[in-house]
N, C-alpha and C. Protein backbone atom coordinates (compact mmCIF):
# COMPACT_ATOMS: atom_id res chain seq x y z
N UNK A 1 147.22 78.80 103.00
CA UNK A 1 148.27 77.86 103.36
C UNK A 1 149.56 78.23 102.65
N UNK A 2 150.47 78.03 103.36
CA UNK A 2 151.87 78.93 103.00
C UNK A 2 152.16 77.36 101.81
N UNK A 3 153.27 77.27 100.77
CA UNK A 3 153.43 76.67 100.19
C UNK A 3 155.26 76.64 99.76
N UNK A 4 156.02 77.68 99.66
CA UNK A 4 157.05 77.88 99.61
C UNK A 4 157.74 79.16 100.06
N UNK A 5 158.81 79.37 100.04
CA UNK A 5 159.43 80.90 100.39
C UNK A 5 159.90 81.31 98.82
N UNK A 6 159.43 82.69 98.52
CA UNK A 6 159.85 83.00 96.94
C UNK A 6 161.03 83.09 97.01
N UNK A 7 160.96 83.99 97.87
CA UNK A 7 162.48 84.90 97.57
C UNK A 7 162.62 85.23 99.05
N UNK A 8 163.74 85.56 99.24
CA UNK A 8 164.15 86.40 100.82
C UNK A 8 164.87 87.43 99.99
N UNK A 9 164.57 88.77 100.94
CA UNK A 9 165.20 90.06 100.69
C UNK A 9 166.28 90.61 101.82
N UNK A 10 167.13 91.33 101.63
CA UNK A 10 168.45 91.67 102.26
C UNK A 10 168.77 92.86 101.46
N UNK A 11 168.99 93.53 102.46
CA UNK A 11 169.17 95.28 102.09
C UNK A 11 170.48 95.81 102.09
N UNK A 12 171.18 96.33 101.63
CA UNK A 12 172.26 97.17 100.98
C UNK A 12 172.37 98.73 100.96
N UNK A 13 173.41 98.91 100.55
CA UNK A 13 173.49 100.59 100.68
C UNK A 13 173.24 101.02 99.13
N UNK A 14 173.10 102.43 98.95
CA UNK A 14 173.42 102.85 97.51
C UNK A 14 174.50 102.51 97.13
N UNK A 15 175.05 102.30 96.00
CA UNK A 15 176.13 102.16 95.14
C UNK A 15 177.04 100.62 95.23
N UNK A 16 176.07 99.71 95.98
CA UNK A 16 176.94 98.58 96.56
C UNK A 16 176.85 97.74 95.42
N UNK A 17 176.11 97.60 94.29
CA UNK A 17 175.70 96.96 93.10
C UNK A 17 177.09 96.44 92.79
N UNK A 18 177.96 96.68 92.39
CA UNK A 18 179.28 95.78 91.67
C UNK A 18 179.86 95.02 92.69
N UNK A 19 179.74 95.09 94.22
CA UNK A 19 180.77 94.53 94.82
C UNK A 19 179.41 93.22 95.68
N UNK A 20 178.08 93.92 95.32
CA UNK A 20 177.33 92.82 95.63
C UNK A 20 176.94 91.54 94.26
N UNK A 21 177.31 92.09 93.15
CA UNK A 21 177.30 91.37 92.22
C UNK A 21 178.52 90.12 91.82
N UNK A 22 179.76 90.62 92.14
CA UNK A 22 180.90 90.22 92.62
C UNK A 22 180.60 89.25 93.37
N UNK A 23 180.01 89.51 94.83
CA UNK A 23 180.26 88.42 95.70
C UNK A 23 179.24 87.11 95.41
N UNK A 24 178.05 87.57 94.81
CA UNK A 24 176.72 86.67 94.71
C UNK A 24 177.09 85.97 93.85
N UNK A 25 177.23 86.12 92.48
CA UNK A 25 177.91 85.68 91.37
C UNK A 25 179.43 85.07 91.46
N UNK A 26 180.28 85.51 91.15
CA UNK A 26 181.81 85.12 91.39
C UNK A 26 181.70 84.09 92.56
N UNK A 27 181.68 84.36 93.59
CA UNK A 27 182.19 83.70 94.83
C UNK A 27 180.76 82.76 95.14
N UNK A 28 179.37 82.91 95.11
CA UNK A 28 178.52 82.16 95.46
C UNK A 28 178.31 81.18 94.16
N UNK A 29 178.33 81.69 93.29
CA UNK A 29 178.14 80.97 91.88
C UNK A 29 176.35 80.94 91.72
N UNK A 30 176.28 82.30 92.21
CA UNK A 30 174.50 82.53 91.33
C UNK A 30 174.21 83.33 89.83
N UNK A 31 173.01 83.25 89.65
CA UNK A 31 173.14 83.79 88.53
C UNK A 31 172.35 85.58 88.97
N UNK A 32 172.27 86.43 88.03
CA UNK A 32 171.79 87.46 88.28
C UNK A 32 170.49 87.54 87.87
N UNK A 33 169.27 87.65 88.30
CA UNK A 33 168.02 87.56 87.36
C UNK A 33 167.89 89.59 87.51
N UNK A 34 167.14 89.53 85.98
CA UNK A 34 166.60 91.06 86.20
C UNK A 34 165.52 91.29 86.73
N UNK A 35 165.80 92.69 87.27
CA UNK A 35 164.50 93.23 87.96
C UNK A 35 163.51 93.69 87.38
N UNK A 36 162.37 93.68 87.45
CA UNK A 36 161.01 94.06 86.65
C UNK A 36 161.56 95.54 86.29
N UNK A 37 161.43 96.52 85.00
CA UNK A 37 161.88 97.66 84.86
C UNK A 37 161.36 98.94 86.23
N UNK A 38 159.80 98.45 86.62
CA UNK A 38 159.20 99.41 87.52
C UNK A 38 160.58 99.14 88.73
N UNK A 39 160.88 98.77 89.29
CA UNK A 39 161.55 98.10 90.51
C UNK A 39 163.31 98.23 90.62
N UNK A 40 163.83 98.55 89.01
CA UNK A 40 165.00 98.39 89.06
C UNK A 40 165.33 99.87 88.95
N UNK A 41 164.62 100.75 89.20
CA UNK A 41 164.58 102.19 89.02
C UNK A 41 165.49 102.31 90.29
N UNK A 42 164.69 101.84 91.26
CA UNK A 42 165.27 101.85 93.01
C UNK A 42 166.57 100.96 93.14
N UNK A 43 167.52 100.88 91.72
CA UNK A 43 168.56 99.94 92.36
C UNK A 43 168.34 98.72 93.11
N UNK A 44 169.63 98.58 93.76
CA UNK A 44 169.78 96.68 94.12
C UNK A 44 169.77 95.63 92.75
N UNK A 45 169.85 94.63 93.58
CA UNK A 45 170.06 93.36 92.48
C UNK A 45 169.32 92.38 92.98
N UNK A 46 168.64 91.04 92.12
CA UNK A 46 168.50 90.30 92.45
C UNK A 46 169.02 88.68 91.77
N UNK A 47 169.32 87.77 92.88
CA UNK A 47 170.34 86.43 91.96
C UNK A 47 169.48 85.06 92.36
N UNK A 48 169.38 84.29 91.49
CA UNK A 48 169.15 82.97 91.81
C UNK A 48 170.04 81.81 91.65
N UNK A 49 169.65 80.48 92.36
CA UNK A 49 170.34 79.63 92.00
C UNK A 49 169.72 78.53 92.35
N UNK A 50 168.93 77.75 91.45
CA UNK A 50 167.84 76.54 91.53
C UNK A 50 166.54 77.28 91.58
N UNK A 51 166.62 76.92 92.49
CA UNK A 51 164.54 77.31 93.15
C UNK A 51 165.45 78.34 94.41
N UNK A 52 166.32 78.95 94.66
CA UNK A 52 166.74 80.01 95.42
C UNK A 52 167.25 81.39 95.11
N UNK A 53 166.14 82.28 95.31
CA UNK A 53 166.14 83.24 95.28
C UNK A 53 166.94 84.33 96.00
N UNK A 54 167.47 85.79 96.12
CA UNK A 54 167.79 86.80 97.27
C UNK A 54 167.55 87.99 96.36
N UNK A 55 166.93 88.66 96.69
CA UNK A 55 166.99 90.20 96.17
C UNK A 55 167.84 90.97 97.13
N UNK A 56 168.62 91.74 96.86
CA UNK A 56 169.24 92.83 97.96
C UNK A 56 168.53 94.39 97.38
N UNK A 57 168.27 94.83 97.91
CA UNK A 57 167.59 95.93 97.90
C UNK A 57 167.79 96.89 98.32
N UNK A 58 168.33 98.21 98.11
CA UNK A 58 168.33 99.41 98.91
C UNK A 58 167.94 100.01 99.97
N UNK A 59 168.97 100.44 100.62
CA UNK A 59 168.36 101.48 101.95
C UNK A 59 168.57 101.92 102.15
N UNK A 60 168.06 103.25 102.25
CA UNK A 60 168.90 104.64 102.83
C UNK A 60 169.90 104.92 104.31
N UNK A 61 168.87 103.86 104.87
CA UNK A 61 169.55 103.93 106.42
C UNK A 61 170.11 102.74 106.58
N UNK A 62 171.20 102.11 106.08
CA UNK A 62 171.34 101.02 105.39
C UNK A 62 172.24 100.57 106.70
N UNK A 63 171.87 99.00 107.54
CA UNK A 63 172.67 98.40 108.53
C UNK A 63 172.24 97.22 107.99
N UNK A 64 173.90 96.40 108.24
CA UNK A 64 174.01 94.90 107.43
C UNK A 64 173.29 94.01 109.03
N UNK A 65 172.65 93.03 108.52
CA UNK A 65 171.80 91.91 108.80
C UNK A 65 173.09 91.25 109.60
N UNK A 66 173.29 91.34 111.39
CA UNK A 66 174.13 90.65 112.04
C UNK A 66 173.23 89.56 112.45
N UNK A 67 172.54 89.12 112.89
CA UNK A 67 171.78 87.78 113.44
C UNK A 67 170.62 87.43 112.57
N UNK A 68 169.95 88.12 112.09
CA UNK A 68 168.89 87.87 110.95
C UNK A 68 169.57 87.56 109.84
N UNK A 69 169.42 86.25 109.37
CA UNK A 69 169.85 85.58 108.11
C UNK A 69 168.73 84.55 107.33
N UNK A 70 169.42 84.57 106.05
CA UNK A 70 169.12 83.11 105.66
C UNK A 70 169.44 82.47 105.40
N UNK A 71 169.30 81.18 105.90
CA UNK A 71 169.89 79.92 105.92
C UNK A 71 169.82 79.31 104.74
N UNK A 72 170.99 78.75 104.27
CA UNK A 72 171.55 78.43 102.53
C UNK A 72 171.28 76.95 102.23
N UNK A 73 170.69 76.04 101.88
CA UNK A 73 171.12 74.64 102.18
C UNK A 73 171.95 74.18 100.76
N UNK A 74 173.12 73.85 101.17
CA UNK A 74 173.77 73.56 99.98
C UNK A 74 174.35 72.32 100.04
N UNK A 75 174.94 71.24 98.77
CA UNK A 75 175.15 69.91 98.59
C UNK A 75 177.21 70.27 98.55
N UNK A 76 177.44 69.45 99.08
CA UNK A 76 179.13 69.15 99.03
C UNK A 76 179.36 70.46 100.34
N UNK A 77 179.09 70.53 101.37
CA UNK A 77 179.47 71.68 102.02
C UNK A 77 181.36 72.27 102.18
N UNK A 78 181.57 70.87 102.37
CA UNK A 78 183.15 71.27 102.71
C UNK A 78 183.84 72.00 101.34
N UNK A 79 183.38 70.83 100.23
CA UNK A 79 184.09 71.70 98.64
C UNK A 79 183.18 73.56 98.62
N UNK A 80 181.84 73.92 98.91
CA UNK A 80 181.20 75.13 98.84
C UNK A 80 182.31 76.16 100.18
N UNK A 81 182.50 75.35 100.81
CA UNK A 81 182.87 76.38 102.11
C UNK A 81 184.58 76.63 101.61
N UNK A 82 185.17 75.72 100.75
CA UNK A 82 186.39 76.44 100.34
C UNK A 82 186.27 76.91 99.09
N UNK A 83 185.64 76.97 98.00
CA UNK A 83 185.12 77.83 96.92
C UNK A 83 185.11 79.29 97.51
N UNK A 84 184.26 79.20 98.46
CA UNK A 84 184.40 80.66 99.41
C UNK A 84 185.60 81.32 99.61
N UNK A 85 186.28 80.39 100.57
CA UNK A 85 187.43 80.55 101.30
C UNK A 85 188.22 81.36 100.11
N UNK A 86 188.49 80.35 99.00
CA UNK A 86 189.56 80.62 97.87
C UNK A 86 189.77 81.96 97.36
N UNK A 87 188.43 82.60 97.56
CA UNK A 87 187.72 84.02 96.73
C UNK A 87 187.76 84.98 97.92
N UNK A 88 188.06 84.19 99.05
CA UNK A 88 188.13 85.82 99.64
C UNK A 88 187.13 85.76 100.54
N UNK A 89 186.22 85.30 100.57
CA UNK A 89 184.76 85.28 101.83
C UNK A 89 184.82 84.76 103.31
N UNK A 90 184.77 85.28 104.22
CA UNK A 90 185.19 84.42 105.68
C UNK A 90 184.28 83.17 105.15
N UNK A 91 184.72 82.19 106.37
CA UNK A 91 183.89 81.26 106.29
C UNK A 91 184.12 80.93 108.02
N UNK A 92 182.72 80.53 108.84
CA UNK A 92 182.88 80.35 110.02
C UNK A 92 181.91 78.82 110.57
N UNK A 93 182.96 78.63 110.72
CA UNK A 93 182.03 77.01 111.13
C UNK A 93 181.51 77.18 112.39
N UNK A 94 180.35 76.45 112.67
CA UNK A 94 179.82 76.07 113.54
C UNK A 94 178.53 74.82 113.59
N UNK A 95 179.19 74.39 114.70
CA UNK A 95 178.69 72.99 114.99
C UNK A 95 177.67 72.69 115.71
N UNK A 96 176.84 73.83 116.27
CA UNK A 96 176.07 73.69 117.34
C UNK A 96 174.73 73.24 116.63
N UNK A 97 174.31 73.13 115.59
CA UNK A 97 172.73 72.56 115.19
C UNK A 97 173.11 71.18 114.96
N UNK A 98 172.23 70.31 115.80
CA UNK A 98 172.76 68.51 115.51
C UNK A 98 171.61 68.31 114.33
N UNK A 99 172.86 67.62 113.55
CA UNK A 99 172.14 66.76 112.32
C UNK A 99 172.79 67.43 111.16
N UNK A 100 173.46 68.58 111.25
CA UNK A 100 173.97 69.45 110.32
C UNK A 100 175.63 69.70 110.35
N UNK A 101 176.07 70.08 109.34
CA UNK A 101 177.35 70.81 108.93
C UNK A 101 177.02 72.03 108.60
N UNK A 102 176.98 73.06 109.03
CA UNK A 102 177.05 74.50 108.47
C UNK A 102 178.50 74.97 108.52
N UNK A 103 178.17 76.24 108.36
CA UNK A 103 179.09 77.39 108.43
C UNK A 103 178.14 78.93 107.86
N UNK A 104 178.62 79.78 108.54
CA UNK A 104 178.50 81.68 108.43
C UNK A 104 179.12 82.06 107.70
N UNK A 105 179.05 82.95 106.81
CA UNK A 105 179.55 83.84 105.84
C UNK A 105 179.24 85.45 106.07
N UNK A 106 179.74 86.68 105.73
CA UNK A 106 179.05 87.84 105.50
C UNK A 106 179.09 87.89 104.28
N UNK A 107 178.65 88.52 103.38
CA UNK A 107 178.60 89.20 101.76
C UNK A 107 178.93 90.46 101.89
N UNK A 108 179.52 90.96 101.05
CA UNK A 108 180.49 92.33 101.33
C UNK A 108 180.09 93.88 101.49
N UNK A 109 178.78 93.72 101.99
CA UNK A 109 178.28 94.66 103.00
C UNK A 109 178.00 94.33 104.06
N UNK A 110 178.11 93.59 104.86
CA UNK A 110 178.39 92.65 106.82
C UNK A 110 176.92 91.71 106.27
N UNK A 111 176.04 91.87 105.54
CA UNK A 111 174.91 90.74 106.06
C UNK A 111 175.40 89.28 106.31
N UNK A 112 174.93 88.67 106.99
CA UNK A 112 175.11 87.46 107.40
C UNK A 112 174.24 86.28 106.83
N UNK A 113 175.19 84.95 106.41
CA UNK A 113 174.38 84.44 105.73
C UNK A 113 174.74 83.29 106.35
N UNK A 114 174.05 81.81 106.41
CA UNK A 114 174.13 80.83 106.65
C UNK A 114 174.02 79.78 105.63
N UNK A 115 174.56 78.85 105.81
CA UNK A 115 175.22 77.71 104.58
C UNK A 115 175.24 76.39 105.18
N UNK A 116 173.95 75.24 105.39
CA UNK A 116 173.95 74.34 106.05
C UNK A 116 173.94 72.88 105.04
N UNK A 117 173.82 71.87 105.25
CA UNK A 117 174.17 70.50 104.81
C UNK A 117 173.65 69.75 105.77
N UNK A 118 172.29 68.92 105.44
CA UNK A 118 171.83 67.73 106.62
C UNK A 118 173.04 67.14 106.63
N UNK A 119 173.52 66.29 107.84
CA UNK A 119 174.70 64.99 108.07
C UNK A 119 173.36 63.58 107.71
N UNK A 120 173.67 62.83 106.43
CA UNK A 120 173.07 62.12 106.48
C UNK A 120 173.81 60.56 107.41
């Protein structure tokens, strides 16, 4: 029986480490957790923030995540979606899931991320 999602992974190119650290940190406001020493040999990073996890991970044949995402659920959306804005990150609203406020983001290799808020 499934019980939670650990972590979601999202892949990167070589050398993207400072400008993915930059955006996760600085502009998302996560923290950086370290990688087990076996694991951090292969580069990438991984950041949390609560009980939310992302590892980005290396790839040689490296194409950013256009429709495959994961969906962010975050509290105060409008103040999170201009925190973004302020730093530099698109921010793209959309209205089409009822019951919600989201908005789209990329992280500064094109992956695509989603950033939603139930409408209570």
């Amino acid at each position: 029986m499934l019980a939670a999602v650990d972590h979601v992974q999202l892949a990167a190119p070589a050398g993207s480490e400072g400008a993915l650290r930059a955006y996760y940190v600085d502009v998302l406001g996560m923290t950086e957790i370290p990688k087990p020493p076996a694991l951090a040999a292969r580069g990438g990073c991984w950041f949390r923030s609560g009980p939310v996890q992302l590892h980005l991970g290396i790839e040689p044949d490296f194409r950013p995540a256009r429709k495959a995402h994961p969906g962010l659920r975050v509290t105060g959306i409008t103040a999170y979606a201009a925190r973004l804005s302020s730093r530099g990150a698109p921010v793209t609203w959309d209205d089409n899931l009822p019951g919600h406020r989201r908005f789209y983001s990329d992280d500064p290799v094109g992956n695509r991320l989603e950033f939603l808020e139930p409408v209570t």
